[in-house]
Each structure stands twice: as structure tokens, then as C-alpha cells.
Protein backbone atom coordinates (compact mmCIF):
# COMPACT_ATOMS: atom_id res chain seq x y z
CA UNK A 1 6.88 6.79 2.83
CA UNK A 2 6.95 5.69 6.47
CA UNK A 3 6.80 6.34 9.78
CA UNK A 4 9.53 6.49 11.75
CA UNK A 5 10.22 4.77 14.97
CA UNK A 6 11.99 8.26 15.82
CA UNK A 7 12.84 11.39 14.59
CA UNK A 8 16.55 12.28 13.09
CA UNK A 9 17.14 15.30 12.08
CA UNK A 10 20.44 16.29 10.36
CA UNK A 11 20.96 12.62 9.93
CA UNK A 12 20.15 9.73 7.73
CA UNK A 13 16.10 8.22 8.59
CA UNK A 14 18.09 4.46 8.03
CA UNK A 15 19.55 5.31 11.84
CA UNK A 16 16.22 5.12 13.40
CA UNK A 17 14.60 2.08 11.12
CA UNK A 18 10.33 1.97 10.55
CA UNK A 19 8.14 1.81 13.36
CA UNK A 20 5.57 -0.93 11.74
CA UNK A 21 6.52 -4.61 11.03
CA UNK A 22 4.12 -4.74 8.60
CA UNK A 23 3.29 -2.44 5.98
CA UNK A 24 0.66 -1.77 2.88
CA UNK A 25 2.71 -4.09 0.16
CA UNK A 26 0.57 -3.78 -2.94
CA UNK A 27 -3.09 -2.27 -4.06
CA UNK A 28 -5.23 -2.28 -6.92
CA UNK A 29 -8.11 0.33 -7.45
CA UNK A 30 -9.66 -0.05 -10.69
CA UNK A 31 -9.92 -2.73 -13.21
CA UNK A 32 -11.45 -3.39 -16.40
CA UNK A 33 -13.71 -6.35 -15.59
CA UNK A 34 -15.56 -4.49 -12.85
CA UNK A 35 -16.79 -6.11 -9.94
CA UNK A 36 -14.85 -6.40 -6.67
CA UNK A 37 -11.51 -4.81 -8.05
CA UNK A 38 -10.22 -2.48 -5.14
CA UNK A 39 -8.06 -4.37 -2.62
CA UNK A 40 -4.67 -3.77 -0.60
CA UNK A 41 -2.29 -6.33 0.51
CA UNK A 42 -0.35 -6.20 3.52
CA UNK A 43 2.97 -7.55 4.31
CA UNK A 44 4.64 -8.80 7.82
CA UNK A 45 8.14 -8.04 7.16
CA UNK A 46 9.22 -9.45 10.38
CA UNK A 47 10.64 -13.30 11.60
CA UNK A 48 7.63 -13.42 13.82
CA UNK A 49 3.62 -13.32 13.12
CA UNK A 50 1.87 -9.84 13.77
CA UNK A 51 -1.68 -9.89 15.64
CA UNK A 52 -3.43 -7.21 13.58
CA UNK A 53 -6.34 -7.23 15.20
CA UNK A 54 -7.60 -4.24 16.01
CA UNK A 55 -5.78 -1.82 13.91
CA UNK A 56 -7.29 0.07 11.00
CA UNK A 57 -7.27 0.71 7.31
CA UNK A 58 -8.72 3.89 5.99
CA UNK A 59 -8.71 6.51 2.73
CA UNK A 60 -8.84 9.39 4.75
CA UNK A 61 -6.70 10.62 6.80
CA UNK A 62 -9.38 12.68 9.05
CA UNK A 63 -11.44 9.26 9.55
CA UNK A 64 -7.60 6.75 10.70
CA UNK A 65 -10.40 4.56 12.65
CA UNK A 66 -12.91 3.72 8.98
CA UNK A 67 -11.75 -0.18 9.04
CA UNK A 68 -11.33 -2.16 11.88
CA UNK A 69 -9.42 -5.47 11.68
CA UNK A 70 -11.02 -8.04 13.64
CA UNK A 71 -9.74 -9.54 17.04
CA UNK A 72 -6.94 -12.53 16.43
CA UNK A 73 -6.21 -11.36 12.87
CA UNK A 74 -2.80 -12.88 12.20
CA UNK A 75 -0.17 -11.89 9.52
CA UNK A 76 2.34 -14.72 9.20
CA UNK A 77 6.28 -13.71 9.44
CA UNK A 78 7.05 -12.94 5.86
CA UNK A 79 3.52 -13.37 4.92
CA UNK A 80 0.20 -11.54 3.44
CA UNK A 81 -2.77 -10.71 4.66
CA UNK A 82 -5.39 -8.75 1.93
CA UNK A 83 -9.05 -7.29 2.36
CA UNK A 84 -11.22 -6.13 -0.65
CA UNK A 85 -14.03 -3.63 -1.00
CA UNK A 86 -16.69 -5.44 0.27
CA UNK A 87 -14.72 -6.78 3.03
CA UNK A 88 -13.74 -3.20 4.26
CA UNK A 89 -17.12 -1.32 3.40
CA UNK A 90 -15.72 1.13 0.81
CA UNK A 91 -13.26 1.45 -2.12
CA UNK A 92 -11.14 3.47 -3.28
CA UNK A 93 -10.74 5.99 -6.05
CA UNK A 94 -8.71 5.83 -8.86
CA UNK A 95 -8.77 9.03 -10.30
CA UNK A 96 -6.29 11.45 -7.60
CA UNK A 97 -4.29 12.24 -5.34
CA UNK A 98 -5.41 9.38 -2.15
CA UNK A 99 -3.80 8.12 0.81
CA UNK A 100 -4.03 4.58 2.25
CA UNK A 101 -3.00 4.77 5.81
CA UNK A 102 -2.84 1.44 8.59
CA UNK A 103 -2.92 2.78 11.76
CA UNK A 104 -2.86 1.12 15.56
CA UNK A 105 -5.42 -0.06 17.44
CA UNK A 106 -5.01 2.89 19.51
CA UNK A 107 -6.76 4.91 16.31
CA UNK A 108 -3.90 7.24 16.61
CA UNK A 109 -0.47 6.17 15.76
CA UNK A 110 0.24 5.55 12.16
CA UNK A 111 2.31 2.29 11.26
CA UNK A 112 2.39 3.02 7.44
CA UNK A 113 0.83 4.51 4.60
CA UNK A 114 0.84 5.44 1.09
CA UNK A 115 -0.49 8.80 -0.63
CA UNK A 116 -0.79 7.81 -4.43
CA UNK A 117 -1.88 9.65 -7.38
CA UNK A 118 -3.77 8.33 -10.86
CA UNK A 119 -4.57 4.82 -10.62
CA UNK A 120 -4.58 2.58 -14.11
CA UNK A 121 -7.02 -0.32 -14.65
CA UNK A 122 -5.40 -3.54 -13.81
CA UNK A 123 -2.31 -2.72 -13.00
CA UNK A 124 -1.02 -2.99 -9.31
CA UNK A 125 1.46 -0.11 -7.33
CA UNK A 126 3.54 -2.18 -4.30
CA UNK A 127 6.55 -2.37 -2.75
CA UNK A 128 9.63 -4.05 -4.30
CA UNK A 129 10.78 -6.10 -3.32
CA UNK A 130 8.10 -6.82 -0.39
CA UNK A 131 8.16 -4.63 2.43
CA UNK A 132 10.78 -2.45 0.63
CA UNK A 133 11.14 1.17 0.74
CA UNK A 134 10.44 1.37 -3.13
CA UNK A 135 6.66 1.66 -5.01
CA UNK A 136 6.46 0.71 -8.45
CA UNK A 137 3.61 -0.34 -10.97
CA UNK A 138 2.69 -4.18 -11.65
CA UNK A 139 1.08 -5.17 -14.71
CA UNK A 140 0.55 -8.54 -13.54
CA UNK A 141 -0.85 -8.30 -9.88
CA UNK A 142 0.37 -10.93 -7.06
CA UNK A 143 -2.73 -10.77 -4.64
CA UNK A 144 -1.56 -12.58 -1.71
CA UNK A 145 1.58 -13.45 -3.03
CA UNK A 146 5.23 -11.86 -3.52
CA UNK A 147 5.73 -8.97 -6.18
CA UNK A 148 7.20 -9.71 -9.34
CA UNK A 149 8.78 -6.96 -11.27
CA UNK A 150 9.22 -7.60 -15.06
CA UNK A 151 12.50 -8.83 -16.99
CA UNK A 152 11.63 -7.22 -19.87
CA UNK A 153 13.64 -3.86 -20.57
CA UNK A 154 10.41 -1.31 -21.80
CA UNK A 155 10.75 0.25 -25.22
CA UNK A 156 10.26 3.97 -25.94
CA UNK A 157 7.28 5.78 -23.95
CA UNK A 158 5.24 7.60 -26.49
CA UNK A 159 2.96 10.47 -25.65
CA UNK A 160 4.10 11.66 -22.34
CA UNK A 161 2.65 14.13 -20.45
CA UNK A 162 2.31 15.55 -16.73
CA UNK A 163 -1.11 15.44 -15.80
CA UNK A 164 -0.43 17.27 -12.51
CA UNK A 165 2.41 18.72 -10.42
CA UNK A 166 3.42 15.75 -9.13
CA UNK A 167 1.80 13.00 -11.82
CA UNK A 168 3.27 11.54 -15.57
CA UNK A 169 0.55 9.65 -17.67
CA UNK A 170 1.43 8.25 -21.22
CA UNK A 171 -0.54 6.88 -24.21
């Protein structure tokens, strides 16, 4: 999920390419030690550093303006930039269907955001590779750092269920 930096219908979304140069990379809501646990990362997927400063990070998409950056808030070319709970006044749930959304300084136009479902305790959901179009689950989390996806093939998923419409969970 992005936004676009135009529409395209009857064609592919590649031909127009994403509005936002930097994007939600990675998130964690819940873990088992408690404490601060919710944060997201961000990602400048660009050659050149990205003033952020200004634009917001919310979990609800009728309140885009909940958490402003502050002024001069840089995100290196090819870099992160991460804020936590206490940082952004609020955290996030866990349990359902949320959204995080970054939107402009202007409070109006998105530049990217994510609408995930049930959220498992110490394992990460990012972008890979970084600043990719494609989410998938970490079980070891790279705050501030690039996402690693495992080597290791998985073995047989026991106990599989759908939990929703639109959500799997397994034992």
C-alpha cells in the first residue's frame, strides 16, 4: 500500500511510481517484556536526506495531524529515523484491524501508510527489502537498522486458522 504520485487507470501503478521518498519501513506493537514496546521505523528511500519536519504520524485516519515531527527533523538518504510510544504520546494496538498513516505537513496529503491486522508479541511487520513494496513478519526486529529476512526454510504450520476475513493466526 501506497500513494500514488498519480492516478492510472487501465494501466500498471509502476508507470506513475510513489509519491513519498520515505515510507513506514518496520513497526512493532506488542512485546512480551512490557514497557516501551510500540515503535515504527521510517525509511528515506531516496539518494538525498528528507526534512521531515513537520509531517505527521497517526493511528487514525480521522485524526492525520495526532503526531507532529519536529522542525529540522532529518532522515538520511538510505537511512532511518524511529519514534516510540512515549515519544509520540500514544501506542498502538495490537489486537485489529489499524492503520499507521505519515502524512505532510500540510495535514492533508498522505505520503504512506499501512492498515495491518493482529499484531504478535515481539515480532516486527516491515518492508523487504527496505522501502520495498512487500510487508512481511520479523522475528528478530532491526530498530533503526536494515530488515533481515530469515534463511531458514519454515517447517510445517500446525493449527491454522482464519481469525477474520482478511487474517490467518496459527499455534
Amino acid at each position: 500500500p501506497e500513494y500514488l504520485t498519480f492516478a492510472t487507470p487501465g494501466a500498471a501503478n509502476t508507470l506513475s511510481g510513489a509519491r513519498s521518498p520515505v515510507v513506514i519501513n518496520e513497526f512493532l506493537m506488542t512485546s512480551q517484556a512490557g514497557g516501551v514496546d510500540d515503535w515504527v521505523e521510517l525509511y528515506n528511500r531516496s539518494g538525498a536526506a528528507v526534512d521531515v519536519g513537520g509531517w505527521y504520524l497517526t493511528d487514525e485516519l480521522p485524526q492525520p495531524t495526532k503526531y507532529r515531527f519536529p522542525p529540522g527533523t532529518l532522515v538520511p538518504p538510505g537511512g532511518f529515523l524511529t519514534v516510540n510510544e512515549t515519544q509520540l504520546g500514544f501506542g498502538f494496538s495490537s489486537t485489529g484491524s489499524e492503520v499507521i498513516m505519515l502524512t505532510h505537513s500540510d495535514g492533508v496529503t498522505g505520503m504512506d501508510y499501512f492498515d495491518y491486522g493482529p499484531q504478535v508479541p515481539d515480532v516486527t511487520q516491515g518492508r523487504y527489502p527496505d522501502g520495498g513494496p512487500s510487508w512481511h513478519f520479523f522475528s528478530t526486529p532491526t530498530l533503526g537498522g536494515p530488515n533481515v529476512c530469515g534463511a531458514a526454510p519454515l517447517g510445517p504450520v500446525n493449527n491454522l486458522t482464519l481469525s477474520s476475513p482478511t487474517a490467518f493466526t496459527w499455534d
